[in-house]
N, C-alpha and C. Protein backbone atom coordinates (compact mmCIF):
# COMPACT_ATOMS: atom_id res chain seq x y z
N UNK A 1 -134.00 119.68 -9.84
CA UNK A 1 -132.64 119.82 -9.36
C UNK A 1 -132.54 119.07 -8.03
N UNK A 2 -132.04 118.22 -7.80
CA UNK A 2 -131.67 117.39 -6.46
C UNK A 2 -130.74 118.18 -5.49
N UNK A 3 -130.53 117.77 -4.12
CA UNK A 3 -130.08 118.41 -3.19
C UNK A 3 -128.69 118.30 -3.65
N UNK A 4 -128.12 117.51 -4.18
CA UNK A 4 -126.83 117.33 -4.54
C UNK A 4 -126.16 118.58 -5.72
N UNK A 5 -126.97 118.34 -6.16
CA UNK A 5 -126.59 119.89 -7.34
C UNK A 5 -126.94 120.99 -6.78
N UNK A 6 -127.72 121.23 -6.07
CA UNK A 6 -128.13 122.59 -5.23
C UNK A 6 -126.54 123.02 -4.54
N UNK A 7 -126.07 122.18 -3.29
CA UNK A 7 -124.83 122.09 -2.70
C UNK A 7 -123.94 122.43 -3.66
N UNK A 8 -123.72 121.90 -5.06
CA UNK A 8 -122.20 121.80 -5.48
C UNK A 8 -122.30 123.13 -6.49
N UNK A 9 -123.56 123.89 -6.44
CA UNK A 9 -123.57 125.13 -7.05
C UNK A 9 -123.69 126.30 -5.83
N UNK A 10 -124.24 126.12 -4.81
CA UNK A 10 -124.06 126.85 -3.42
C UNK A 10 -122.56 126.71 -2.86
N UNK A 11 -121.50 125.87 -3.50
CA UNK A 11 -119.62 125.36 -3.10
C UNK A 11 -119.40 126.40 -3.96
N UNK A 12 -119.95 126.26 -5.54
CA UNK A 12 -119.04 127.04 -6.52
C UNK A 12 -119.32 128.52 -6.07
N UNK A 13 -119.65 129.16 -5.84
CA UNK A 13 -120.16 130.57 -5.98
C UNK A 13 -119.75 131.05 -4.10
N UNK A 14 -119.56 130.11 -3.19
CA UNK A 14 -119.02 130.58 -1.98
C UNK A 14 -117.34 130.88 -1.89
N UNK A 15 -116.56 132.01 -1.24
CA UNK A 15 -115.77 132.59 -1.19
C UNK A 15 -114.92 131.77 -0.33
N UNK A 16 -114.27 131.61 -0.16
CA UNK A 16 -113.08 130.83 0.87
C UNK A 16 -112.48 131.74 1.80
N UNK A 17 -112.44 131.21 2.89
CA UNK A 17 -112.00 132.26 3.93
C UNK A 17 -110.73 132.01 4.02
N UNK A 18 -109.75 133.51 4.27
CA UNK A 18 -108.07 133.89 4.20
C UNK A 18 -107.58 133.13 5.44
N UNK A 19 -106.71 132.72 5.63
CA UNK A 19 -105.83 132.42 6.29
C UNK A 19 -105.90 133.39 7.48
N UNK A 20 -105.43 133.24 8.31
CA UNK A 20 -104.39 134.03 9.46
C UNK A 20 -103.70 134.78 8.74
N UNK A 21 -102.91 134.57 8.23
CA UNK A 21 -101.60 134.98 8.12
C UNK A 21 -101.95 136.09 6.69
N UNK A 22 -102.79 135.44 5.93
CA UNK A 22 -103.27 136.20 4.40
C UNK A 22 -104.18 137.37 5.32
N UNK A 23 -104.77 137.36 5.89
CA UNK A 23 -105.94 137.84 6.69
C UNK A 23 -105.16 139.19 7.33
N UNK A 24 -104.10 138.84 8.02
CA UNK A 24 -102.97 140.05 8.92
C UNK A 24 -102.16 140.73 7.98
N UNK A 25 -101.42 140.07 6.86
CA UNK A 25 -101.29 140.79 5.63
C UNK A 25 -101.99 141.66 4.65
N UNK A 26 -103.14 141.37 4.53
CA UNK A 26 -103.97 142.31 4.50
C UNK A 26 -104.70 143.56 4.94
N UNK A 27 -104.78 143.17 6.27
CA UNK A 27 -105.00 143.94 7.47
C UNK A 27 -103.85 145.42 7.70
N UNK A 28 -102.47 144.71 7.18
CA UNK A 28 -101.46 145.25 7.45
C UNK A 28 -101.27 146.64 6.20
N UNK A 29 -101.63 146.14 5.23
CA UNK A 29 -101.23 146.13 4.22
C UNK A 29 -102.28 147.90 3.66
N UNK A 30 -103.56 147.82 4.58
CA UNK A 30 -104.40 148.34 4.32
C UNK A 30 -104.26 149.57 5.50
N UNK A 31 -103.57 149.37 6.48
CA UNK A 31 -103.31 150.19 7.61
C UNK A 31 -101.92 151.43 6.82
N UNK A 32 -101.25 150.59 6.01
CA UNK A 32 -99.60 151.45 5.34
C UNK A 32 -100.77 152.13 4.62
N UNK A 33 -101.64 151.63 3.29
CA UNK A 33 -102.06 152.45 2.39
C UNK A 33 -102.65 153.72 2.95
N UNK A 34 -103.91 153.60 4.06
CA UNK A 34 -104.26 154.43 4.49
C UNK A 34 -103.17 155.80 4.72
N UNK A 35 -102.34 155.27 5.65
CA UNK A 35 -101.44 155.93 5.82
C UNK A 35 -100.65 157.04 4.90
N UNK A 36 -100.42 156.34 3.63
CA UNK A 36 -99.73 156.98 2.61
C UNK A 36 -100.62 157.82 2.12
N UNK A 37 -101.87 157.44 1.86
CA UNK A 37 -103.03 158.43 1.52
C UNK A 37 -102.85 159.62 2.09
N UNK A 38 -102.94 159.29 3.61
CA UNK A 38 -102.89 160.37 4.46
C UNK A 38 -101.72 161.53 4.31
N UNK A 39 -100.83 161.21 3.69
CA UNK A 39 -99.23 161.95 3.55
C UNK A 39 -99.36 162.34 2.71
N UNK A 40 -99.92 161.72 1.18
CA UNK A 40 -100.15 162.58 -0.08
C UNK A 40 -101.22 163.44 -0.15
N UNK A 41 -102.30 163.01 0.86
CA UNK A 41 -103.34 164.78 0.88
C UNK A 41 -102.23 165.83 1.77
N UNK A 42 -101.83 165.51 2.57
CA UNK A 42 -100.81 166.53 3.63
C UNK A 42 -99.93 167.14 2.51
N UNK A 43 -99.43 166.30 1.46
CA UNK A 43 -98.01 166.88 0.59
C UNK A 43 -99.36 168.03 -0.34
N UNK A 44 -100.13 167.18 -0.88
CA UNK A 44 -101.33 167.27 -1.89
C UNK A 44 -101.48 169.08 -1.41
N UNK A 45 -102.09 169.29 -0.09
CA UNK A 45 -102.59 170.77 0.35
C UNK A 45 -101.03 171.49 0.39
N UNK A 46 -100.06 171.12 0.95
CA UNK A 46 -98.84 171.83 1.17
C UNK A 46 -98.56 172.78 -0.56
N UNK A 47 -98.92 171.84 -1.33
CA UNK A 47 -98.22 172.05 -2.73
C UNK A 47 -99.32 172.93 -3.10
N UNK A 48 -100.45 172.45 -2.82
CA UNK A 48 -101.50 173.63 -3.47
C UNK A 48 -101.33 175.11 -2.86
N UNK A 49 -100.78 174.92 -1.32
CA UNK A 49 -100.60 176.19 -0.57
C UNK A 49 -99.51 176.77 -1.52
N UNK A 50 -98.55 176.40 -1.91
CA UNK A 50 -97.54 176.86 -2.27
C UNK A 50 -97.68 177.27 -3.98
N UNK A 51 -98.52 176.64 -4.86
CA UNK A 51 -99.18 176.82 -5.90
C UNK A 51 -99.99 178.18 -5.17
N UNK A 52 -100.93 178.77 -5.01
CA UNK A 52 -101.58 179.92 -4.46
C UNK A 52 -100.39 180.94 -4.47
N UNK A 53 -99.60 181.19 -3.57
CA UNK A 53 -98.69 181.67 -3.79
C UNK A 53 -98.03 182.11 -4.73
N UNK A 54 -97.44 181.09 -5.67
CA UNK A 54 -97.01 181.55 -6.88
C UNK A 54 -98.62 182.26 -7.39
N UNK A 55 -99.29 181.65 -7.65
CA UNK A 55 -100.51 182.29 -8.50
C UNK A 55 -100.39 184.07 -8.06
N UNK A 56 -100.25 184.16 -7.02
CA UNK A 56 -100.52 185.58 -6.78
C UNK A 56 -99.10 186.48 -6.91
N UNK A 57 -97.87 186.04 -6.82
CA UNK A 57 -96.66 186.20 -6.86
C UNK A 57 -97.00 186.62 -8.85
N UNK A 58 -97.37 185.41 -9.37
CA UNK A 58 -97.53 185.33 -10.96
C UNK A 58 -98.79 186.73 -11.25
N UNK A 59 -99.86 186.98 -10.46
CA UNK A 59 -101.07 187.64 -11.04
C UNK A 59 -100.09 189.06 -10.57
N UNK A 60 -99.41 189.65 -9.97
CA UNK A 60 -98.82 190.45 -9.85
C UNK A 60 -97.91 191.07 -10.77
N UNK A 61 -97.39 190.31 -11.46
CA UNK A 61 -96.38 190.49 -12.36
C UNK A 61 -97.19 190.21 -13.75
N UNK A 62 -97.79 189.57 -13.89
CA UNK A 62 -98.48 189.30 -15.25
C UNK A 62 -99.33 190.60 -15.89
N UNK A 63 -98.95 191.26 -17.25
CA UNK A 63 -99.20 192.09 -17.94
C UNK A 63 -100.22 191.64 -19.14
N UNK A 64 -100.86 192.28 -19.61
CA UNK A 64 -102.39 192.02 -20.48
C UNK A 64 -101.20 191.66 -21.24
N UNK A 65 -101.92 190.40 -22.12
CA UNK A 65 -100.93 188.96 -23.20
C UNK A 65 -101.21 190.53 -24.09
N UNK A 66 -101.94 191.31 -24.45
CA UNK A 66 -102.18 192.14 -25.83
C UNK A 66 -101.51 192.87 -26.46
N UNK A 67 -100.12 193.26 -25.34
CA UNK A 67 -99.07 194.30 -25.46
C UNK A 67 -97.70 193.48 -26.08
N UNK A 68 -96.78 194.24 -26.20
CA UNK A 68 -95.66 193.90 -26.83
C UNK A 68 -95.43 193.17 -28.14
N UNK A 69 -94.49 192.84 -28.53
CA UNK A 69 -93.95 192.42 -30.04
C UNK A 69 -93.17 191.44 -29.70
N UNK A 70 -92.62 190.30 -30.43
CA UNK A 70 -92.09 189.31 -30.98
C UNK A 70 -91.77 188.32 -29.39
N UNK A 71 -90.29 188.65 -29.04
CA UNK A 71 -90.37 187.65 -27.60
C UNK A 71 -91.16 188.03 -26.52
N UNK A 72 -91.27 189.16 -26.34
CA UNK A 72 -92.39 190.00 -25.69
C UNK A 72 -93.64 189.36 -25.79
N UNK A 73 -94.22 189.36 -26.76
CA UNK A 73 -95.54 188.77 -26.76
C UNK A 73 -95.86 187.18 -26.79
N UNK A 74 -94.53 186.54 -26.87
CA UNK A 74 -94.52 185.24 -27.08
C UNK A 74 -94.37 184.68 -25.52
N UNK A 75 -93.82 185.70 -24.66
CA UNK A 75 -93.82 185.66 -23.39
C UNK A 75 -95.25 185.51 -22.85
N UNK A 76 -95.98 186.45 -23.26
CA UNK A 76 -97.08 187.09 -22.39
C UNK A 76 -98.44 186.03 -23.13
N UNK A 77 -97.67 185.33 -24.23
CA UNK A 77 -98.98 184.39 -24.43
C UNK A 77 -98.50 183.20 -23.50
N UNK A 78 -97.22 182.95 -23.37
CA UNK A 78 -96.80 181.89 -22.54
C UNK A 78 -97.34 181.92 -20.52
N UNK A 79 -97.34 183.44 -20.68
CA UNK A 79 -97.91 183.60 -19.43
C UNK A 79 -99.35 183.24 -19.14
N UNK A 80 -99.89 184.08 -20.33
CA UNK A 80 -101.17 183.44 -20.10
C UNK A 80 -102.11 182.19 -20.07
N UNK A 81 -101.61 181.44 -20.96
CA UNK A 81 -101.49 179.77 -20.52
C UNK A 81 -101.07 179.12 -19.42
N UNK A 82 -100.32 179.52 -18.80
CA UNK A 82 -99.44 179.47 -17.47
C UNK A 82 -100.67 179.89 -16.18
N UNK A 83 -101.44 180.72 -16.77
CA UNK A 83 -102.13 181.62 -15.90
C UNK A 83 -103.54 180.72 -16.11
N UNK A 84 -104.11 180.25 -17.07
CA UNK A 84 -105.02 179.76 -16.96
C UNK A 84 -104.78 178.02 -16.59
N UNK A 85 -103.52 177.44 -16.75
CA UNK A 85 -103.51 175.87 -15.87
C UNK A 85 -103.44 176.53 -14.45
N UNK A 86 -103.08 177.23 -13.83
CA UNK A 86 -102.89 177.58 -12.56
C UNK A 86 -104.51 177.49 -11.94
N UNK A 87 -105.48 178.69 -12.47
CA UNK A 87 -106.71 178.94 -12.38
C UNK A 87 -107.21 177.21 -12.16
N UNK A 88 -107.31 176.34 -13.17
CA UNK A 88 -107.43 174.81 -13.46
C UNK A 88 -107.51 174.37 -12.15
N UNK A 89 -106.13 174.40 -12.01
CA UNK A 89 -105.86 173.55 -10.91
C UNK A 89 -106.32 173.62 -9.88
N UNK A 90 -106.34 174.91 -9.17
CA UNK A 90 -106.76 175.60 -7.72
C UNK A 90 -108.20 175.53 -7.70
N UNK A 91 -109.06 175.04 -8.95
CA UNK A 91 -110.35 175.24 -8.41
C UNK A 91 -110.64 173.98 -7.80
């Protein structure tokens, strides 16, 4: 392999450096995301706080699925599904 092909395969495989301007756009770009991250864990815990809540608001009121008849029990299986995505989620 000659020095000449060494070079023009050490060109292909090197990265090109950004601009200024691509470089600060980026820069910029990566400072908002952070940011938004930061707001959707803040919303993220707010909602889970408020999920907890219901959970216990819900474990209060929720009656063994085993009882009742027809909408009654169609309720209390609906609850209990209800009751186990809740469980899901919060862990």
């Amino acid at each position: 392999m000659t020095n000449y092909d060494i070079l023009k395969e050490y060109e292909a495989h090197q990265t090109p450096v950004p601009s200024y301007e691509k470089w600060k756009a980026a820069y910029e770009y990566e400072k908002y995301a952070d940011n938004e991250i930061k707001n959707l864990k803040a919303q993220n815990a707010q909602l889970k706080e408020l999920l907890k809540e219901c959970k216990e608001w819900f474990d209060w009121y929720h009656i063994d699925t085993g009882t009742g008849k027809g909408y009654i029990e169609s309720w209390h299986k609906k609850g209990h599904e209800i009751h186990k995505q809740l469980d899901e989620v919060l862990k």
